[in-house]
PDB file of N, CA and C in Angstrom:
ATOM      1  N   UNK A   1       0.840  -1.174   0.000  1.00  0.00           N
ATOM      2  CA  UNK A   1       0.000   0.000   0.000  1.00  0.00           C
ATOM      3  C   UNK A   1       0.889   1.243   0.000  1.00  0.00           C
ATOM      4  N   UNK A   2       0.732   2.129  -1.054  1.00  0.00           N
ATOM      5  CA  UNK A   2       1.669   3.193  -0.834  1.00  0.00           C
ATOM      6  C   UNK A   2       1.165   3.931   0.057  1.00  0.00           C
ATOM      7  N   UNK A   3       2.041   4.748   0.705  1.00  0.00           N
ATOM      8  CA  UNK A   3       1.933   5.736   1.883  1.00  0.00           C
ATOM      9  C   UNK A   3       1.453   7.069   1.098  1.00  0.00           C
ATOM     10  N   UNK A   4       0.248   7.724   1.919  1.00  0.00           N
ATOM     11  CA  UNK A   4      -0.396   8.983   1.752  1.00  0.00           C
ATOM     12  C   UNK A   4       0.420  10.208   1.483  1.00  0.00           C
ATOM     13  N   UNK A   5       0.916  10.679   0.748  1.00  0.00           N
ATOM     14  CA  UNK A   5       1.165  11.764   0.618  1.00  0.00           C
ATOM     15  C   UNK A   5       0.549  12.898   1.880  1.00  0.00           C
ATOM     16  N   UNK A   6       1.983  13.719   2.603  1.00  0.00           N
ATOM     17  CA  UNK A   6       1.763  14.842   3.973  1.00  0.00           C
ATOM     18  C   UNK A   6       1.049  15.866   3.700  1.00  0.00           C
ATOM     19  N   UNK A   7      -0.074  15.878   4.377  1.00  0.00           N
ATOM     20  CA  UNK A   7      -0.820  17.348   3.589  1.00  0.00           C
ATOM     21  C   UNK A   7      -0.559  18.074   4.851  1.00  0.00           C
ATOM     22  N   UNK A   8       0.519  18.817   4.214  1.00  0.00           N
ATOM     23  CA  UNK A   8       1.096  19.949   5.246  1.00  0.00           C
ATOM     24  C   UNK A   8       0.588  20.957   5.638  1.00  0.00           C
ATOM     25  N   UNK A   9      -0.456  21.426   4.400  1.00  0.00           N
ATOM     26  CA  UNK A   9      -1.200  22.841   5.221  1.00  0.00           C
ATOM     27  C   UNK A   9      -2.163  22.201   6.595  1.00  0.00           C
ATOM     28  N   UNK A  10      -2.631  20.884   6.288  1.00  0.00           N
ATOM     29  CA  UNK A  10      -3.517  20.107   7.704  1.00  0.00           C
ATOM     30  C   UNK A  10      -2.636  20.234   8.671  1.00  0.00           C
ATOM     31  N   UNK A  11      -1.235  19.731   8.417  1.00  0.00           N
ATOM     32  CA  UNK A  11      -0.752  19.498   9.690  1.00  0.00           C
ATOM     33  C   UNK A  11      -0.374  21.273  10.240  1.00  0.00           C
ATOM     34  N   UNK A  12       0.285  22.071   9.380  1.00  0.00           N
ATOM     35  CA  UNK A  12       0.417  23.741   9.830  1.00  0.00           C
ATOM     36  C   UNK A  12      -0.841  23.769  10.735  1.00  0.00           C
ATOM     37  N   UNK A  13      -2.470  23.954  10.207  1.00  0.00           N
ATOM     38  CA  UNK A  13      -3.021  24.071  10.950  1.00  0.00           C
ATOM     39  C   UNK A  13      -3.555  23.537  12.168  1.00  0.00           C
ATOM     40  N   UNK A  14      -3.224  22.099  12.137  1.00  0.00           N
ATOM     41  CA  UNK A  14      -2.956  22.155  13.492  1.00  0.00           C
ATOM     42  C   UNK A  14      -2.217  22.386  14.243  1.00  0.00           C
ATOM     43  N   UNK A  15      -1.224  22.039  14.245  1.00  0.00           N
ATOM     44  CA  UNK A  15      -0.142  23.027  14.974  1.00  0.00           C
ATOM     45  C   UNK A  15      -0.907  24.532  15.294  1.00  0.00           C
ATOM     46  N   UNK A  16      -0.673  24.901  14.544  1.00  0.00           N
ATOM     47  CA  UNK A  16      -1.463  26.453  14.724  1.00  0.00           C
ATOM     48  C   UNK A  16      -2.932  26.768  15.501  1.00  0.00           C
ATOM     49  N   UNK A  17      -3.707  25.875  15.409  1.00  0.00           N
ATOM     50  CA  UNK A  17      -4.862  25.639  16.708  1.00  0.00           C
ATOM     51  C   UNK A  17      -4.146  25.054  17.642  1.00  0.00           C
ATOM     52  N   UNK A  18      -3.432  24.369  18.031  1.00  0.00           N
ATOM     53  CA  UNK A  18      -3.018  23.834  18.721  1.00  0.00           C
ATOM     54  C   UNK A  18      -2.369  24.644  20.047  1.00  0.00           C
ATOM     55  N   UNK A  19      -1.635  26.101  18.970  1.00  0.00           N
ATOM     56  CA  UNK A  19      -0.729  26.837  19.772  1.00  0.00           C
ATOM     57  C   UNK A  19      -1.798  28.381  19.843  1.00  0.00           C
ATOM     58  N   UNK A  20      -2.944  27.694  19.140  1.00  0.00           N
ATOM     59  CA  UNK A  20      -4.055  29.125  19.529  1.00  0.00           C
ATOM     60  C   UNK A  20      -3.177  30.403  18.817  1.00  0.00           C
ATOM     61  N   UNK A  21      -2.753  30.049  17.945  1.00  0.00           N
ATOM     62  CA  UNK A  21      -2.283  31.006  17.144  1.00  0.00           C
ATOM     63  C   UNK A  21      -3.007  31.479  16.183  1.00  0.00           C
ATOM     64  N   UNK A  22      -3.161  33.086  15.504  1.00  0.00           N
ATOM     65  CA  UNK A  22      -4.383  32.736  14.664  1.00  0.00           C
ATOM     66  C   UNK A  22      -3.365  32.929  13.110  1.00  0.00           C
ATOM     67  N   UNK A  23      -4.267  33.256  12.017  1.00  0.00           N
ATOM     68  CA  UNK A  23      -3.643  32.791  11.132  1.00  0.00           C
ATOM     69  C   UNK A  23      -2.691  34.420  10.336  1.00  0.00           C
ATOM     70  N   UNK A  24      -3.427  35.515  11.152  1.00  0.00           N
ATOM     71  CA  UNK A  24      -2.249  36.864  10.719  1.00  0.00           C
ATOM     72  C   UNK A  24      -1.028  36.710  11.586  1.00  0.00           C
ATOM     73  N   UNK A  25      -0.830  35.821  12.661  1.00  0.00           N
ATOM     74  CA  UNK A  25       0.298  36.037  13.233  1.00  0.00           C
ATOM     75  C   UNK A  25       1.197  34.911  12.828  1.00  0.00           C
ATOM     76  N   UNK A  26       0.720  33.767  12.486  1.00  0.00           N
ATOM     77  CA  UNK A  26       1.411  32.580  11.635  1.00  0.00           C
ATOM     78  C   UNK A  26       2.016  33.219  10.151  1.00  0.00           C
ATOM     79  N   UNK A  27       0.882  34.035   9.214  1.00  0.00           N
ATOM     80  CA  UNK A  27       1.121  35.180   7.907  1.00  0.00           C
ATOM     81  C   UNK A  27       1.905  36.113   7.858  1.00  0.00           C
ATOM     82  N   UNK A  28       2.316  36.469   9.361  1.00  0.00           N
ATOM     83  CA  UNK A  28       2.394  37.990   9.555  1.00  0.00           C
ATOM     84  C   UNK A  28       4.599  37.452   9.148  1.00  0.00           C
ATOM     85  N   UNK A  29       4.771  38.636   7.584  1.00  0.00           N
ATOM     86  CA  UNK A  29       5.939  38.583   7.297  1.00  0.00           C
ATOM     87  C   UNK A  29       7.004  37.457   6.072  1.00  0.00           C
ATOM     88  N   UNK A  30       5.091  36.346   6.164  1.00  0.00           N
ATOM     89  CA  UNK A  30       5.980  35.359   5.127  1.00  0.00           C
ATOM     90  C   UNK A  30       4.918  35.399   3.949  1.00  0.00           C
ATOM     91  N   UNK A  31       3.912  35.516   4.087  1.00  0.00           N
ATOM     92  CA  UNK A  31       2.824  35.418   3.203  1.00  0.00           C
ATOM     93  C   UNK A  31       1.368  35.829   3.310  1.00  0.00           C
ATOM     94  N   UNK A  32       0.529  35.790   2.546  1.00  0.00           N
ATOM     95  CA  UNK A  32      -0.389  36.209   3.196  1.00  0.00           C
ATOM     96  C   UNK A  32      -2.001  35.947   3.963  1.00  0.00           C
ATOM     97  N   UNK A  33      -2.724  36.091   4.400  1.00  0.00           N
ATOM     98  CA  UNK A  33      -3.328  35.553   5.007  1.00  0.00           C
ATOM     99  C   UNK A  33      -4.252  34.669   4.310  1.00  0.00           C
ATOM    100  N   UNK A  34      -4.891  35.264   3.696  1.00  0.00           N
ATOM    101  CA  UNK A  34      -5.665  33.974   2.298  1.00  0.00           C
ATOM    102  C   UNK A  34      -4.872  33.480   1.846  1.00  0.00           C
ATOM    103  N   UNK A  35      -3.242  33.592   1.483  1.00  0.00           N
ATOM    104  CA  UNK A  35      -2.879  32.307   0.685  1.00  0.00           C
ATOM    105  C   UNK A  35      -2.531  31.066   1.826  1.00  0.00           C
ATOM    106  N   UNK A  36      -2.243  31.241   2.884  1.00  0.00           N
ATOM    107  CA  UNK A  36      -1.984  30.118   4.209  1.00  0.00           C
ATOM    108  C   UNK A  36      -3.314  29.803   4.515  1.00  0.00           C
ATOM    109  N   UNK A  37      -4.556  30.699   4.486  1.00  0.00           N
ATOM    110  CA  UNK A  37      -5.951  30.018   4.984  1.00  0.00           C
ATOM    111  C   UNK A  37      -6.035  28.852   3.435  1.00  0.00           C
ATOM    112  N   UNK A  38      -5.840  29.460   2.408  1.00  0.00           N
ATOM    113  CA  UNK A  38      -6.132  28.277   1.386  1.00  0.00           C
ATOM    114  C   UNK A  38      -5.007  27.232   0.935  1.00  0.00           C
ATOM    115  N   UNK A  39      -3.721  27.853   1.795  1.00  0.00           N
ATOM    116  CA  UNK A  39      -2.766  26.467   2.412  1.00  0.00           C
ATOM    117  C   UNK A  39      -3.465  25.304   2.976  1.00  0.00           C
ATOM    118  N   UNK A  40      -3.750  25.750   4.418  1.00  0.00           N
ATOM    119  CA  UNK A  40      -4.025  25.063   5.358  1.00  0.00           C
ATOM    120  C   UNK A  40      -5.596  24.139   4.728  1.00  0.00           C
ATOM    121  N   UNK A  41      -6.424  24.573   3.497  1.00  0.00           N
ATOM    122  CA  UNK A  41      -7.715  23.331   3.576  1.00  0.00           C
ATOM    123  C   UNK A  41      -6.995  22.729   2.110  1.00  0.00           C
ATOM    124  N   UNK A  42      -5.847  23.126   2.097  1.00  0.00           N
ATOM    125  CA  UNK A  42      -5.092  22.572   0.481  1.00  0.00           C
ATOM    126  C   UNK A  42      -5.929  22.569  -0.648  1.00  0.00           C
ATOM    127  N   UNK A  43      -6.102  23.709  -0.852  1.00  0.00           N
ATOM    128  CA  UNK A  43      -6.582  24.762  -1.990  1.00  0.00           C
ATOM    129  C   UNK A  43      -5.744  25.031  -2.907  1.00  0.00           C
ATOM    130  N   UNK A  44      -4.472  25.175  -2.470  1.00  0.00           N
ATOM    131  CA  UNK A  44      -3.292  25.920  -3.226  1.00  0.00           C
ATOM    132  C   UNK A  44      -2.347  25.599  -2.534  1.00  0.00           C
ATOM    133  N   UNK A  45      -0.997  25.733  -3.317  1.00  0.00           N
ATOM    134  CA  UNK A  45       0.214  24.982  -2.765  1.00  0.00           C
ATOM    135  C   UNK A  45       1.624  26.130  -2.532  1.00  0.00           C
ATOM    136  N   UNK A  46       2.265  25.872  -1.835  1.00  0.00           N
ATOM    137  CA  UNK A  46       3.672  26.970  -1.392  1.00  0.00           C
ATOM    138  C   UNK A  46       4.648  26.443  -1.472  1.00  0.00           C
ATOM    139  N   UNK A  47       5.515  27.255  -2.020  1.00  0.00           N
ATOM    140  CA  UNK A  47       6.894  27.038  -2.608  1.00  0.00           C
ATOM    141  C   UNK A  47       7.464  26.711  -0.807  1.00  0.00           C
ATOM    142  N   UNK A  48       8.681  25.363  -1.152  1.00  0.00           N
ATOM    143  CA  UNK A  48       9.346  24.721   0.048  1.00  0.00           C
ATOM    144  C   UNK A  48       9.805  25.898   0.666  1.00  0.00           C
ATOM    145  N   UNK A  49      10.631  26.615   0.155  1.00  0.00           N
ATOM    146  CA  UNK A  49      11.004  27.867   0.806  1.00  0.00           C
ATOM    147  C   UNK A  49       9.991  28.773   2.226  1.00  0.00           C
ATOM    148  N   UNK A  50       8.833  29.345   1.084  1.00  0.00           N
ATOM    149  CA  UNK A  50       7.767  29.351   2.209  1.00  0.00           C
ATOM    150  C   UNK A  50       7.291  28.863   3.562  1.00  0.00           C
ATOM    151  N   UNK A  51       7.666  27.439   2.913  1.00  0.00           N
ATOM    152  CA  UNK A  51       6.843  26.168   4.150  1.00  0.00           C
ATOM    153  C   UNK A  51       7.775  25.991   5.248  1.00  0.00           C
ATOM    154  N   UNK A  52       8.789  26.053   4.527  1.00  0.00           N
ATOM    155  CA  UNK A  52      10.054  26.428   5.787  1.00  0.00           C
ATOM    156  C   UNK A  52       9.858  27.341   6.766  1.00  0.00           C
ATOM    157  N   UNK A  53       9.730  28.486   6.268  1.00  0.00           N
ATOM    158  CA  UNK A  53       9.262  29.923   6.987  1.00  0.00           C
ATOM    159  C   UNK A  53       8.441  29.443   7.825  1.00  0.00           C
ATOM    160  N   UNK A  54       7.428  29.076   7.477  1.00  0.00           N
ATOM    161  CA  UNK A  54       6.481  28.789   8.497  1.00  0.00           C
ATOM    162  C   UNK A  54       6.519  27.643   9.391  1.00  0.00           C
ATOM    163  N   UNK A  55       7.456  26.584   8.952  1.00  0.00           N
ATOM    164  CA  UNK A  55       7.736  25.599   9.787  1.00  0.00           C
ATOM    165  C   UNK A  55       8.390  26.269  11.088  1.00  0.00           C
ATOM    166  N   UNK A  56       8.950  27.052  10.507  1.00  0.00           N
ATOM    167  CA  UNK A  56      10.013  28.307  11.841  1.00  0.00           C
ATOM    168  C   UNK A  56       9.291  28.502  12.935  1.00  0.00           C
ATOM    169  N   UNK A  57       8.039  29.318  12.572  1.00  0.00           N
ATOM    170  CA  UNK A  57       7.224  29.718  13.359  1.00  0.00           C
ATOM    171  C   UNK A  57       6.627  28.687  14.391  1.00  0.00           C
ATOM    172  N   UNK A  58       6.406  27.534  14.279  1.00  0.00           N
ATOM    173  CA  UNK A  58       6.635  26.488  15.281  1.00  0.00           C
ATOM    174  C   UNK A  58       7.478  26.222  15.764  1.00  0.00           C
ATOM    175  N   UNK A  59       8.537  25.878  15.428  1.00  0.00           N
ATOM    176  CA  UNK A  59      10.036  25.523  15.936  1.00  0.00           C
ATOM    177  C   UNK A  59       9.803  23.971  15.536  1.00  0.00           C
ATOM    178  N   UNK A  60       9.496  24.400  14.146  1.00  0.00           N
ATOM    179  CA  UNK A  60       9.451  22.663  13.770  1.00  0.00           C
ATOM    180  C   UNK A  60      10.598  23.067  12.606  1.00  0.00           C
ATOM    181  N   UNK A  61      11.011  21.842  11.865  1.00  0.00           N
ATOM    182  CA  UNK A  61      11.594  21.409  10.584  1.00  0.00           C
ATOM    183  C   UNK A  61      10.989  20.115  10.161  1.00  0.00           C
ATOM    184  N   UNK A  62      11.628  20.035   9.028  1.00  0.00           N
ATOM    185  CA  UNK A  62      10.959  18.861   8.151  1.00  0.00           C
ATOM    186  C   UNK A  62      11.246  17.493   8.350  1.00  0.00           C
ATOM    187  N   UNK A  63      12.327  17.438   9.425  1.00  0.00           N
ATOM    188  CA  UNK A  63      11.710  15.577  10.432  1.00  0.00           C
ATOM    189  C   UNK A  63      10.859  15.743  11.170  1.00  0.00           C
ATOM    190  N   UNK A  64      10.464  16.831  11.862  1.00  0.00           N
ATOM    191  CA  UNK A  64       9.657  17.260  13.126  1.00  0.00           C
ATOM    192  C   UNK A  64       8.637  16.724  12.554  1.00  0.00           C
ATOM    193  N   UNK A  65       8.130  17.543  11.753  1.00  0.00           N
ATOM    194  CA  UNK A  65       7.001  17.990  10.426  1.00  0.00           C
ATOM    195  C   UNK A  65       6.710  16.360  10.232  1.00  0.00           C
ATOM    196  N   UNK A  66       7.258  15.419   9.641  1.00  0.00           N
ATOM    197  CA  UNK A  66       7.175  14.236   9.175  1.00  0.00           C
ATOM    198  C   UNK A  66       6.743  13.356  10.243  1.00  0.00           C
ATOM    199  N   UNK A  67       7.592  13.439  11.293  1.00  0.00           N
ATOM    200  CA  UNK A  67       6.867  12.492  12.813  1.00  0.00           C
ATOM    201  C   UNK A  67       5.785  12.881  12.963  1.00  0.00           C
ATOM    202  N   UNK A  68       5.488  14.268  13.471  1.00  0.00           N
ATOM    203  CA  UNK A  68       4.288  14.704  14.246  1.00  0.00           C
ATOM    204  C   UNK A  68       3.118  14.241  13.083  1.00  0.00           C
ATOM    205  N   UNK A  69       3.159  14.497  11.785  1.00  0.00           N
ATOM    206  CA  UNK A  69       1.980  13.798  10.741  1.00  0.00           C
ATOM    207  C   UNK A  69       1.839  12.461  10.838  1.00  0.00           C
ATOM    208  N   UNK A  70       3.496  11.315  10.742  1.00  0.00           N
ATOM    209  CA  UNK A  70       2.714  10.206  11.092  1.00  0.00           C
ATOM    210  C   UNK A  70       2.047   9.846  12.361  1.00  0.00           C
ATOM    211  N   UNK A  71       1.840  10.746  13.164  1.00  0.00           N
ATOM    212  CA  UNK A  71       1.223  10.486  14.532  1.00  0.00           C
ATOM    213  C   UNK A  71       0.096  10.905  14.547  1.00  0.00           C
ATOM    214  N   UNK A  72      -0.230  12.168  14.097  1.00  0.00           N
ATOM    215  CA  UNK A  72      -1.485  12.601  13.574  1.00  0.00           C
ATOM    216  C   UNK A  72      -2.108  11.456  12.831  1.00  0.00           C
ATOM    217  N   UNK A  73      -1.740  11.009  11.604  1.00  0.00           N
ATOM    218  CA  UNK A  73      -2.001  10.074  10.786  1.00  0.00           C
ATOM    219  C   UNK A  73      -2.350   8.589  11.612  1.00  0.00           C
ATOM    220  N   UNK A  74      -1.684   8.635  12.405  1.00  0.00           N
ATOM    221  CA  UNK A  74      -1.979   6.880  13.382  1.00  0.00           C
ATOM    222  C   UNK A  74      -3.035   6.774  14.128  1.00  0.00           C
ATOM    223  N   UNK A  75      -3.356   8.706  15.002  1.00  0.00           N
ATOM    224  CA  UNK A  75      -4.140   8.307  15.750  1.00  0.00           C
ATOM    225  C   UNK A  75      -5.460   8.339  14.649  1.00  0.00           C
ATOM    226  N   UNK A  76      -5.905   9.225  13.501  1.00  0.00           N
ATOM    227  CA  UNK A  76      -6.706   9.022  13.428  1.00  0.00           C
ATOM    228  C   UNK A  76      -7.235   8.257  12.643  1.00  0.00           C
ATOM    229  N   UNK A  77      -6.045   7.170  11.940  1.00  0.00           N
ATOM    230  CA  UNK A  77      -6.495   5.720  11.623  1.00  0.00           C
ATOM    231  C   UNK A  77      -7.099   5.136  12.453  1.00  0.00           C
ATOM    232  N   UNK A  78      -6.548   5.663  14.159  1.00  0.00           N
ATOM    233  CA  UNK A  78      -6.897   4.165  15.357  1.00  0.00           C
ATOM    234  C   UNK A  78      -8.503   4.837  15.444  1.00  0.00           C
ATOM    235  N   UNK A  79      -9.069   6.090  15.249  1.00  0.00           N
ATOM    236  CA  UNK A  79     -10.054   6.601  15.628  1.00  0.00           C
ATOM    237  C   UNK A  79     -11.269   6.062  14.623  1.00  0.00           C
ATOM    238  N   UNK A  80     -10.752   5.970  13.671  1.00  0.00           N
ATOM    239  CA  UNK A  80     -11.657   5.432  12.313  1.00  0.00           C
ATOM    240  C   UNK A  80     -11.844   3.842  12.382  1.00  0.00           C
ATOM    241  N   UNK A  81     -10.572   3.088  13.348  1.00  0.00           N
ATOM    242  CA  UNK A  81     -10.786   1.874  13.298  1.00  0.00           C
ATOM    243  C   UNK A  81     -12.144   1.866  14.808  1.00  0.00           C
ATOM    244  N   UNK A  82     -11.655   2.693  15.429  1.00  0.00           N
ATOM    245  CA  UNK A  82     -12.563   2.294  16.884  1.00  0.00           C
ATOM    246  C   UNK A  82     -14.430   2.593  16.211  1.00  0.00           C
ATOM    247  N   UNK A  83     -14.278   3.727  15.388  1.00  0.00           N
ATOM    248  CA  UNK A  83     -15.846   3.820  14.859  1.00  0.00           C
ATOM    249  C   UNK A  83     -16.314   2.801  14.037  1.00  0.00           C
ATOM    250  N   UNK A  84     -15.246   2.370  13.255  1.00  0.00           N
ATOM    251  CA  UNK A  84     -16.103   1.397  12.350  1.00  0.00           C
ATOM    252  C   UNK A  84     -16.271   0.288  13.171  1.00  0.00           C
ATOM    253  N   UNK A  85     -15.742  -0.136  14.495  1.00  0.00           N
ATOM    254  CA  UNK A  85     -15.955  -1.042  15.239  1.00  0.00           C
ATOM    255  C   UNK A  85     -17.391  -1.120  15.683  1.00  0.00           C
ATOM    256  N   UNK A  86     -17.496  -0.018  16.018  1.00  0.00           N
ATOM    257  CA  UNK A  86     -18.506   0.219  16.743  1.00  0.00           C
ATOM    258  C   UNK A  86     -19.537   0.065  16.114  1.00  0.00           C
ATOM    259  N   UNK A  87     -19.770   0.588  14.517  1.00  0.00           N
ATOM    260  CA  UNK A  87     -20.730   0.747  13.692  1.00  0.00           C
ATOM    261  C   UNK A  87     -21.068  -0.902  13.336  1.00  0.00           C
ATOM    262  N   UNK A  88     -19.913  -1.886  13.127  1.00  0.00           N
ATOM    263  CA  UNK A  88     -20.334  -3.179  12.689  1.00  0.00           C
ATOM    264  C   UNK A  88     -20.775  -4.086  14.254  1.00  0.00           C
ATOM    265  N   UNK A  89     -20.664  -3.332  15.540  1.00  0.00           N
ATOM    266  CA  UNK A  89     -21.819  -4.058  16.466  1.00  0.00           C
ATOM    267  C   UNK A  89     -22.973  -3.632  16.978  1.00  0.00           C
ATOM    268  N   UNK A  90     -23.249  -2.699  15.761  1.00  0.00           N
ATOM    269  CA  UNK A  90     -24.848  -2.359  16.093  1.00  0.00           C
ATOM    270  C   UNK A  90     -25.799  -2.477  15.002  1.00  0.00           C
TER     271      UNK A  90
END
């Protein structure tokens, strides 16, 4: 099974709810606020350069970036497995 391609504007925004940050102060200096709001529902895409920038603003980089998604990614496989559980004993 090939592995999912990182949809990084998902993971930016969480991070970014996460840290209750809103999205002019995540924007503020690298880009602008509609192009990171239509980052983050992956609407439109940003040059690596960019994504860097904003990886900054967390104090992440791009292993950080890569763990914290497959973890994101695990739990909410385990969350989809616990519902469909649930759904096939009722």
């Amino acid at each position: 099974m090939a592995e999912e391609p990182i949809k990084v504007g998902a993971y930016l925004r969480a991070l970014r709810l996460e840290e209750n940050d809103s999205l002019e102060e995540i924007a503020a200096g690298i880009t602008t606020v509609a192009t990171l709001s239509r980052f983050e529902r992956g609407e439109t895409q940003l040059s690596a350069a960019v994504i860097l920038k904003l990886l900054t603003r967390f104090d992440q980089d791009v292993e950080l970036m890569q763990q914290g998604y497959r973890t994101l990614n695990r739990e909410n496989f385990f969350q989809q497995v616990d519902r469909a559980s649930v759904d096939c004993h009722h």
